[in-house]
Structures are given as structure tokens and as C-alpha cells.
PDB file of N, CA and C in Angstrom:
ATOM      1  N   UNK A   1     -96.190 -28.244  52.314  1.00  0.00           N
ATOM      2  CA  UNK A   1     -95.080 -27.514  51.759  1.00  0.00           C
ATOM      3  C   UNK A   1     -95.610 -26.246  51.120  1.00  0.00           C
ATOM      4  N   UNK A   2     -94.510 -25.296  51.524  1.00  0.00           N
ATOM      5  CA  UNK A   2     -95.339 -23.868  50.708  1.00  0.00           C
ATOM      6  C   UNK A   2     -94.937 -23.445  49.241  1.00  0.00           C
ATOM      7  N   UNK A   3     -93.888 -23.597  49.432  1.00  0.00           N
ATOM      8  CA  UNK A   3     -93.266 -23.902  47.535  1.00  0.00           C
ATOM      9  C   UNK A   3     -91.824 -24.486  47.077  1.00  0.00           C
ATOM     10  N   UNK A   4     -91.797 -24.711  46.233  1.00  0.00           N
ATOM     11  CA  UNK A   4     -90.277 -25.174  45.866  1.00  0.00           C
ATOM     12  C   UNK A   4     -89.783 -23.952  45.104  1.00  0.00           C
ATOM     13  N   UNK A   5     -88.689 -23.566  45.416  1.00  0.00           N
ATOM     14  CA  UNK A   5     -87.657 -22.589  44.562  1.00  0.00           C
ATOM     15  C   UNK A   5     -87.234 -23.216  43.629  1.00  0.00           C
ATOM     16  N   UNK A   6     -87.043 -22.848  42.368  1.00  0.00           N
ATOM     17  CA  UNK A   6     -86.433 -23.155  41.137  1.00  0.00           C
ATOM     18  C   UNK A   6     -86.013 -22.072  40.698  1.00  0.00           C
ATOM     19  N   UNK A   7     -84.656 -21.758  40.933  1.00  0.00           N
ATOM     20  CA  UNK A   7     -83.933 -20.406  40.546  1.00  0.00           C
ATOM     21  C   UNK A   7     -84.608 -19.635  41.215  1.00  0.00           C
ATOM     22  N   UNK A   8     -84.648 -18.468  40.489  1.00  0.00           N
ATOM     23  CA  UNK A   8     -85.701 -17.044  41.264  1.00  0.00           C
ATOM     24  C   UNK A   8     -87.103 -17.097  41.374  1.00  0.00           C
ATOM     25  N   UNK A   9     -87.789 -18.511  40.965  1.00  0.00           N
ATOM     26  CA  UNK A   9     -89.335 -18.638  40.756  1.00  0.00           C
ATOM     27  C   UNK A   9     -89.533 -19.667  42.550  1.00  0.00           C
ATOM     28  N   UNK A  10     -90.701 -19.654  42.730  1.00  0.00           N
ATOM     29  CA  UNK A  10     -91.209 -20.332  43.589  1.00  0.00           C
ATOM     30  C   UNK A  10     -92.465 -20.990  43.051  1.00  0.00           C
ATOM     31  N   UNK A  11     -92.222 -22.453  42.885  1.00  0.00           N
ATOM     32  CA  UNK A  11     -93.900 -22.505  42.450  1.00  0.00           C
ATOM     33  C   UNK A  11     -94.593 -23.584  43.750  1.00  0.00           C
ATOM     34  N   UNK A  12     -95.397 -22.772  43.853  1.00  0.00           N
ATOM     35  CA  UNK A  12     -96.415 -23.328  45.123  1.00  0.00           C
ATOM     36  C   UNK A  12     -97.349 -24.750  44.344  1.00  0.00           C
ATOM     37  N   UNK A  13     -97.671 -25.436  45.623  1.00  0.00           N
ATOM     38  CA  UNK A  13     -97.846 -26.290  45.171  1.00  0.00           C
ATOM     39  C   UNK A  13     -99.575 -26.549  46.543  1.00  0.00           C
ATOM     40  N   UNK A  14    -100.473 -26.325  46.388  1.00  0.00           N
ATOM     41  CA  UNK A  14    -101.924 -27.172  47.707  1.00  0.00           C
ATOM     42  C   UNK A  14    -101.707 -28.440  47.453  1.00  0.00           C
ATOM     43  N   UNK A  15    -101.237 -29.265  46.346  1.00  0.00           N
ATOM     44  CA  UNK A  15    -101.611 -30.632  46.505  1.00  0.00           C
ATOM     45  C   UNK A  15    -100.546 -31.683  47.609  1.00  0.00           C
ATOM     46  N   UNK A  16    -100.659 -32.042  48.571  1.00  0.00           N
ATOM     47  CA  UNK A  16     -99.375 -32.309  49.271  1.00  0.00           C
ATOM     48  C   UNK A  16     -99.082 -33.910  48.261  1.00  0.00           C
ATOM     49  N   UNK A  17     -99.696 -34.397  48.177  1.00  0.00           N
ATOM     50  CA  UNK A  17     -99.480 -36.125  47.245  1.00  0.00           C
ATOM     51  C   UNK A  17     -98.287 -35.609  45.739  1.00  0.00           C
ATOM     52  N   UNK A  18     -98.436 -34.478  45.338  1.00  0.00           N
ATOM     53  CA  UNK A  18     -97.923 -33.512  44.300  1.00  0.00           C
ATOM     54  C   UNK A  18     -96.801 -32.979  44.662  1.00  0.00           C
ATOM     55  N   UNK A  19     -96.548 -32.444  45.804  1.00  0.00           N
ATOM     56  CA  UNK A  19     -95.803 -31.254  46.249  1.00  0.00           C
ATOM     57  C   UNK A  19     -94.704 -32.654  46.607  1.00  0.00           C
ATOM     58  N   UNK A  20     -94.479 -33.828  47.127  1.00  0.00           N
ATOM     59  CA  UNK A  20     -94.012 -34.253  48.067  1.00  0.00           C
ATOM     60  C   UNK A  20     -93.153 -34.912  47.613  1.00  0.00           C
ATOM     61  N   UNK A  21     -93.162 -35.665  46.113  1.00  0.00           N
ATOM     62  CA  UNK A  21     -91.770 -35.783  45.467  1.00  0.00           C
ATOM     63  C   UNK A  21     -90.852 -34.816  44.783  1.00  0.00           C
ATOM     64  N   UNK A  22     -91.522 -33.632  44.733  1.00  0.00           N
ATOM     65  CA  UNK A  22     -90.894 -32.685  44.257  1.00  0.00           C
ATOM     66  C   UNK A  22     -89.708 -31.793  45.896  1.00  0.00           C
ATOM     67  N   UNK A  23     -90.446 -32.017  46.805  1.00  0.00           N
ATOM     68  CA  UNK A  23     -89.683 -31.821  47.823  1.00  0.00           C
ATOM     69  C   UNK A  23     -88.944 -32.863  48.190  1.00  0.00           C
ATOM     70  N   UNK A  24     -88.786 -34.094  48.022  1.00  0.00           N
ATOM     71  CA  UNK A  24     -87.995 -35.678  47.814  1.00  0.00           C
ATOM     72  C   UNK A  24     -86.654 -34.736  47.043  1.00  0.00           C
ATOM     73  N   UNK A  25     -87.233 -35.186  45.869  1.00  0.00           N
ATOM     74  CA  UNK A  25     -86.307 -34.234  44.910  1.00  0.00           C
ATOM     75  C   UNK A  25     -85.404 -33.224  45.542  1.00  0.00           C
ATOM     76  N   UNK A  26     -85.524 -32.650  45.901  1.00  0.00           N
ATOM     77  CA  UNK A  26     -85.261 -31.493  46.482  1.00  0.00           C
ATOM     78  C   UNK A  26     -84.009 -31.546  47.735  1.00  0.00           C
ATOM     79  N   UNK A  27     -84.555 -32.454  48.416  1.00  0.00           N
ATOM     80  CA  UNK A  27     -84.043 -32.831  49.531  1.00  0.00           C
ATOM     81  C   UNK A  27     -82.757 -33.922  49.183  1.00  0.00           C
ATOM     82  N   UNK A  28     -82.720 -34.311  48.030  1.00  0.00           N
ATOM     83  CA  UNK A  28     -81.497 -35.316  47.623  1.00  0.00           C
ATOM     84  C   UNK A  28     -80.734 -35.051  46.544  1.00  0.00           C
ATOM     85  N   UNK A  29     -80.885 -33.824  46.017  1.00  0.00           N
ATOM     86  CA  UNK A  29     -79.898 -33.104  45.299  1.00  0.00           C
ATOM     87  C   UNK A  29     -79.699 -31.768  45.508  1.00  0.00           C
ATOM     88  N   UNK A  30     -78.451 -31.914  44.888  1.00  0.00           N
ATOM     89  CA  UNK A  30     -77.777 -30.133  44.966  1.00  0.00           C
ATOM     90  C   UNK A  30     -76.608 -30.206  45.917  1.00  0.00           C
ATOM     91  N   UNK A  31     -76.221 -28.742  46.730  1.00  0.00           N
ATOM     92  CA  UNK A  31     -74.668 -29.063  47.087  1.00  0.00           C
ATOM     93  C   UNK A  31     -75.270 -29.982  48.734  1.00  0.00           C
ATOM     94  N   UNK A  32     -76.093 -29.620  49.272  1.00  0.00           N
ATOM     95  CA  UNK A  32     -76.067 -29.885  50.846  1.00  0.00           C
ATOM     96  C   UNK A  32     -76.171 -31.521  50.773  1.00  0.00           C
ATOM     97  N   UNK A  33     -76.796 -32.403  49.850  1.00  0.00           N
ATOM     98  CA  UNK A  33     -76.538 -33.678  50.011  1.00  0.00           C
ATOM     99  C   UNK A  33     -75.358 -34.082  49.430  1.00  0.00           C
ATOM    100  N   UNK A  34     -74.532 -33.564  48.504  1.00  0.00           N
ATOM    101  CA  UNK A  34     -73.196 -33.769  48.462  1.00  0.00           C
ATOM    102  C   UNK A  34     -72.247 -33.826  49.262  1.00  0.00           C
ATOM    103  N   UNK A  35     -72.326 -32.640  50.171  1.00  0.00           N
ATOM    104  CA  UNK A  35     -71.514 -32.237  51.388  1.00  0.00           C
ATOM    105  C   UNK A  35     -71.626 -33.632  52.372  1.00  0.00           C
ATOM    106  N   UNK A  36     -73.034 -33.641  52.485  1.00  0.00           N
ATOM    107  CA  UNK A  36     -73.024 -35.219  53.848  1.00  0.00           C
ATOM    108  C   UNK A  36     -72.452 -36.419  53.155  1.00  0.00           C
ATOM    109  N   UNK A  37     -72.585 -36.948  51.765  1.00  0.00           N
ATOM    110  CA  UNK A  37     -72.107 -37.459  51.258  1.00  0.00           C
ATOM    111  C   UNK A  37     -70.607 -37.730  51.103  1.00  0.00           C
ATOM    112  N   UNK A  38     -69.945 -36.586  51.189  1.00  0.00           N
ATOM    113  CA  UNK A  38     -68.801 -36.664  51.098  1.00  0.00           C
ATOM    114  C   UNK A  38     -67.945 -36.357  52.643  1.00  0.00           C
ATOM    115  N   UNK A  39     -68.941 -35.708  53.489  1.00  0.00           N
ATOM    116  CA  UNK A  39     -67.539 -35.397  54.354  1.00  0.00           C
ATOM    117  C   UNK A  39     -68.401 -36.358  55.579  1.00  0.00           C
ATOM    118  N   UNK A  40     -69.751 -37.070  55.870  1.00  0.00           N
ATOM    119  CA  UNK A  40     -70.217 -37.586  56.396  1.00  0.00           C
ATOM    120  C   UNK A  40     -69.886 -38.943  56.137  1.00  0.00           C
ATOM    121  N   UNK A  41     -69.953 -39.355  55.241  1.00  0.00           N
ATOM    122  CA  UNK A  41     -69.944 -41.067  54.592  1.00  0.00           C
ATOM    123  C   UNK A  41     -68.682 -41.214  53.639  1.00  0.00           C
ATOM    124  N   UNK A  42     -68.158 -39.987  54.241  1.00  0.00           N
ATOM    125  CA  UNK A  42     -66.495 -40.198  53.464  1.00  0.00           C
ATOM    126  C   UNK A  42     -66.425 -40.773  51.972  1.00  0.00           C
ATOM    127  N   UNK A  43     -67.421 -40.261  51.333  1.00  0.00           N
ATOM    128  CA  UNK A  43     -67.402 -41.011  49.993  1.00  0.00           C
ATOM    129  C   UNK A  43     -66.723 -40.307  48.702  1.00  0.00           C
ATOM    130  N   UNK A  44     -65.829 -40.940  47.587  1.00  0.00           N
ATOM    131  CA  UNK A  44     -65.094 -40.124  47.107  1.00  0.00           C
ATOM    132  C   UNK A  44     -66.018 -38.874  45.905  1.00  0.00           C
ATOM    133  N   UNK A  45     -65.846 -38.355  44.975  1.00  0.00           N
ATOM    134  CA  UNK A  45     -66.549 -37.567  44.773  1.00  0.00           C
ATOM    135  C   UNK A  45     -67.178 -38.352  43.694  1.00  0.00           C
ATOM    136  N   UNK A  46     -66.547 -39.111  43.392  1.00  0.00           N
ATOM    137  CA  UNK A  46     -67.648 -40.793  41.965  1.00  0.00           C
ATOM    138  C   UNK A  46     -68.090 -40.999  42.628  1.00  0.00           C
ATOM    139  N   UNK A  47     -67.959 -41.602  44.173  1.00  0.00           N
ATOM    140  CA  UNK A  47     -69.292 -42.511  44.636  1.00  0.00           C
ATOM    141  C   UNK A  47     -70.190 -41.926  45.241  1.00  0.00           C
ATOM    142  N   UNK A  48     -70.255 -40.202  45.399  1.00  0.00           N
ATOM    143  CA  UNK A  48     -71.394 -39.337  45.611  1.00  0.00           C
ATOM    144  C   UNK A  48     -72.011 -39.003  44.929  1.00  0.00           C
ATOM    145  N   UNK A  49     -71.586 -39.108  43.390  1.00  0.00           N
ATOM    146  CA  UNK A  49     -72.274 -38.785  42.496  1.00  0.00           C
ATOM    147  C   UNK A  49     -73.266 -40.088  42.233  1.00  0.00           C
ATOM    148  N   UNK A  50     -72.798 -40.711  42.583  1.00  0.00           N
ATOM    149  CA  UNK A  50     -73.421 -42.493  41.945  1.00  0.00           C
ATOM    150  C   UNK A  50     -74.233 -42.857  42.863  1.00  0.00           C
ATOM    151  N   UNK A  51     -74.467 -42.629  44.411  1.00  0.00           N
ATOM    152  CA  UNK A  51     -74.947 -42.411  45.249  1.00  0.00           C
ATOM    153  C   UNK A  51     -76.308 -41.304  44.894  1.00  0.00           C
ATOM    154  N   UNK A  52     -75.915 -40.361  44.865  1.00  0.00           N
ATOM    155  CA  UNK A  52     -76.854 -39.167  44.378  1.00  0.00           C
ATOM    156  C   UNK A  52     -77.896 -39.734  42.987  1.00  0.00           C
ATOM    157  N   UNK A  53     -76.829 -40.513  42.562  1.00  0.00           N
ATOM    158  CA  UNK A  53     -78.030 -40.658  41.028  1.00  0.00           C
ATOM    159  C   UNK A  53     -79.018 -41.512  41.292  1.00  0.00           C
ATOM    160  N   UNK A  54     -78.652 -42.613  42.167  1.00  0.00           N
ATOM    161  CA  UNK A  54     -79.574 -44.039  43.234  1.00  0.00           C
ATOM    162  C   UNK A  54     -80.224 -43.498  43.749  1.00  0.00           C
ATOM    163  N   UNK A  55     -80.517 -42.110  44.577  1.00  0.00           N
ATOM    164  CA  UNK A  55     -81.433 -41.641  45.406  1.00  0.00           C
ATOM    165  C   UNK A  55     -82.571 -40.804  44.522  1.00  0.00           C
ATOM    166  N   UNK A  56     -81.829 -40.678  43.298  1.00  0.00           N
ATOM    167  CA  UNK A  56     -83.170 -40.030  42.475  1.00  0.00           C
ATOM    168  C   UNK A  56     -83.892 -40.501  41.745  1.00  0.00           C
ATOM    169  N   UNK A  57     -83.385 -41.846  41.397  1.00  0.00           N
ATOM    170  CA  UNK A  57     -84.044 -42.554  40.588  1.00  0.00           C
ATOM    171  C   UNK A  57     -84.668 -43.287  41.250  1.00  0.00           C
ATOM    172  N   UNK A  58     -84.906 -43.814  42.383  1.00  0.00           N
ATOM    173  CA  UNK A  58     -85.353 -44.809  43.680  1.00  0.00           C
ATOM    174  C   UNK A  58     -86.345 -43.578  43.567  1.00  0.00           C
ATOM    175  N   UNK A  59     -86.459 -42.404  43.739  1.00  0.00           N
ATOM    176  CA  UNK A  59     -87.410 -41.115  44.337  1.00  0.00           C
ATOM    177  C   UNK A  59     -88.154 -41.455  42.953  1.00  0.00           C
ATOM    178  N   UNK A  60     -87.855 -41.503  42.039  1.00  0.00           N
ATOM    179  CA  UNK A  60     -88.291 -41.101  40.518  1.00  0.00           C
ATOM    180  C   UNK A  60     -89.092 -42.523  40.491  1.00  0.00           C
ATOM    181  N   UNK A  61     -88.768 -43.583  40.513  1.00  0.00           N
ATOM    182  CA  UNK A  61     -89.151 -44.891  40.379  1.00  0.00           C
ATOM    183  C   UNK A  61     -90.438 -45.184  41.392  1.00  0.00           C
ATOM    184  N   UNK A  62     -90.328 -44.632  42.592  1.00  0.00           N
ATOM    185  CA  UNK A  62     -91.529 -44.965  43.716  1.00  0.00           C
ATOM    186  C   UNK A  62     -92.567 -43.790  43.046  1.00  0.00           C
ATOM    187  N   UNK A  63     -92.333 -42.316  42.657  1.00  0.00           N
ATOM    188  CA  UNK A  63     -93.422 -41.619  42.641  1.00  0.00           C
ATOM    189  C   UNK A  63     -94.147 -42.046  41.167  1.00  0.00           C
ATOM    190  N   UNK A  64     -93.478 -42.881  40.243  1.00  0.00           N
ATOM    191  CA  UNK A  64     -94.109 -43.213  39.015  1.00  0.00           C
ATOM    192  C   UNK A  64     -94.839 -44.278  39.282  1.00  0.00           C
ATOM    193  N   UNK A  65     -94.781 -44.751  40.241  1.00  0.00           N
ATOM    194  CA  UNK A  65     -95.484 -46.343  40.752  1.00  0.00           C
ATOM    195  C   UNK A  65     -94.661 -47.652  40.466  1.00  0.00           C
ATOM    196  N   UNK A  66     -93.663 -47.689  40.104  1.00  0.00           N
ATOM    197  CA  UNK A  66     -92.622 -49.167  40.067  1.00  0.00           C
ATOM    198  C   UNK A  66     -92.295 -48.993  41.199  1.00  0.00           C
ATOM    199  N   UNK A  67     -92.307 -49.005  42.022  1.00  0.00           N
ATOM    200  CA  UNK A  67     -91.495 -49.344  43.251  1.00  0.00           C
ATOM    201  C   UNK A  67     -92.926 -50.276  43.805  1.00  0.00           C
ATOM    202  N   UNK A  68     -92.032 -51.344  44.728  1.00  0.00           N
ATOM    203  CA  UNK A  68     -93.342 -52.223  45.338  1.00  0.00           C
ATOM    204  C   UNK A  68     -94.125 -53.225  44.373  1.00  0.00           C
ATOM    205  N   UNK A  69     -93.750 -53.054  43.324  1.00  0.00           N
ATOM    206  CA  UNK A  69     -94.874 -53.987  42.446  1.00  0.00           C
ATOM    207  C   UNK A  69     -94.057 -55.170  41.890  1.00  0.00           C
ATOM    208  N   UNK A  70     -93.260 -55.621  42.751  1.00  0.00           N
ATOM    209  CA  UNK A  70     -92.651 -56.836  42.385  1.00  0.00           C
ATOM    210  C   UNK A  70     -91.493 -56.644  40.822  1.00  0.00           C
ATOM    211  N   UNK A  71     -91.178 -55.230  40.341  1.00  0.00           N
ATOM    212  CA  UNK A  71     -90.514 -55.126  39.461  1.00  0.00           C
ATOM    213  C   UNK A  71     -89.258 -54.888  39.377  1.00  0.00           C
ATOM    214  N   UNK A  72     -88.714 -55.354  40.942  1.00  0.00           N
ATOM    215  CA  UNK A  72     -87.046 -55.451  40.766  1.00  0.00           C
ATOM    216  C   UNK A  72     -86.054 -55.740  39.915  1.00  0.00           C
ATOM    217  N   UNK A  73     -85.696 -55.084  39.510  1.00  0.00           N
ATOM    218  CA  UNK A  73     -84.870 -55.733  38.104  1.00  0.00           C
ATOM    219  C   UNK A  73     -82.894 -55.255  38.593  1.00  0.00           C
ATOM    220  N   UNK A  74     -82.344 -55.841  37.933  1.00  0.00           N
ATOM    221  CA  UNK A  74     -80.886 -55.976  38.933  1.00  0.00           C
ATOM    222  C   UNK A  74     -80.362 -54.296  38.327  1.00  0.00           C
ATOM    223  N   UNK A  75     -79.746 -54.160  39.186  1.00  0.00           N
ATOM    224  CA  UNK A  75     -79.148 -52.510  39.083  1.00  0.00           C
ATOM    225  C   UNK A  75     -80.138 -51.630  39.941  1.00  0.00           C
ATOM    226  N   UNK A  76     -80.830 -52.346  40.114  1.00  0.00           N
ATOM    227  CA  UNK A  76     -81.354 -51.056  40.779  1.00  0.00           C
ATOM    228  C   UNK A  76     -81.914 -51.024  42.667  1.00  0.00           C
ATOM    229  N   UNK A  77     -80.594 -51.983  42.953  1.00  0.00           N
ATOM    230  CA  UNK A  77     -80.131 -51.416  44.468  1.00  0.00           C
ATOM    231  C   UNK A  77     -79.062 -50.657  44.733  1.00  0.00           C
ATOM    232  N   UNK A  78     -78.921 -49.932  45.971  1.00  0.00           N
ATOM    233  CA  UNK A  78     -78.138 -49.192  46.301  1.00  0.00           C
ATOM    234  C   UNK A  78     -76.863 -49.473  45.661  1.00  0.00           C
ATOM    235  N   UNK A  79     -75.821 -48.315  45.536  1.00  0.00           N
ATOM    236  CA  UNK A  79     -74.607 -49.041  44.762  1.00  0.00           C
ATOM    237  C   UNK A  79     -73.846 -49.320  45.746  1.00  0.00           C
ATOM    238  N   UNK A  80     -72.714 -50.449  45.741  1.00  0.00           N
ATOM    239  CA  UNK A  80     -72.000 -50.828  46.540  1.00  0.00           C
ATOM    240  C   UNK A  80     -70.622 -50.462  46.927  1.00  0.00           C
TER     241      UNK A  80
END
């Protein structure tokens, strides 16, 4: 990845292990995953948001290292 935009800044990133939840990130918020969310999976505009918040915290949860380590705890599958 060559950089992530944040407003008018770009900050570059060589480390790809570094760069790669921040492009996760990236890739599951803002308007363009809303849009598939809503006009793709017909979802109302609560359950895109609630949807959207599951995909960042699942992103947030694997790059901190809980994900995989047997620390399932309830709430935190997809919402239904």
C-alpha cells in the first residue's frame, strides 16, 4: 500500500503487517461501504450502521490479537 488519505494528509506507510489494518479500516468505513450495505443487502440505515460497527471491531479485535485465541465472548458475532 502506498498511503492512506486522512483528509488532505497522506501518511505512507513501508511496513505492509502496519499498513494493512489501517487499509482494513479503510475499506469498511465511510460512504462506499454504506452504499453496498444499503442498496446491496437492502439493509435499513440502523442495520448498516450496526453492521458497519461489527466490521470494525472484528478488524479492531483480530489486529490487537483477540481474535483466534479462544476468547469468544457473546456479542461479538455478526449481528442478526
Amino acid at each position: 500500500m502506498r498511503g492512506v488519505r486522512h483528509g488532505k494528509r497522506v501518511h505512507r506507510s513501508s511496513d505492509q503487517t502496519g499498513s494493512a489494518p489501517v487499509a482494513a479500516l479503510a475499506m469498511a468505513s465511510g460512504p462506499e461501504p454504506m452504499t453496498a450495505l444499503r442498496d446491496v443487502a437492502r439493509l435499513s440505515p440502523d442495520e448498516a450502521v450496526e453492521v458497519s460497527g461489527w466490521v470494525v471491531r472484528a478488524l479492531l479485535a483480530a489486529t490487537l490479537g483477540n481474535a483466534g485465541r479462544g476468547r469468544r465472548q457473546s456479542g461479538n458475532g455478526p449481528p442478526s
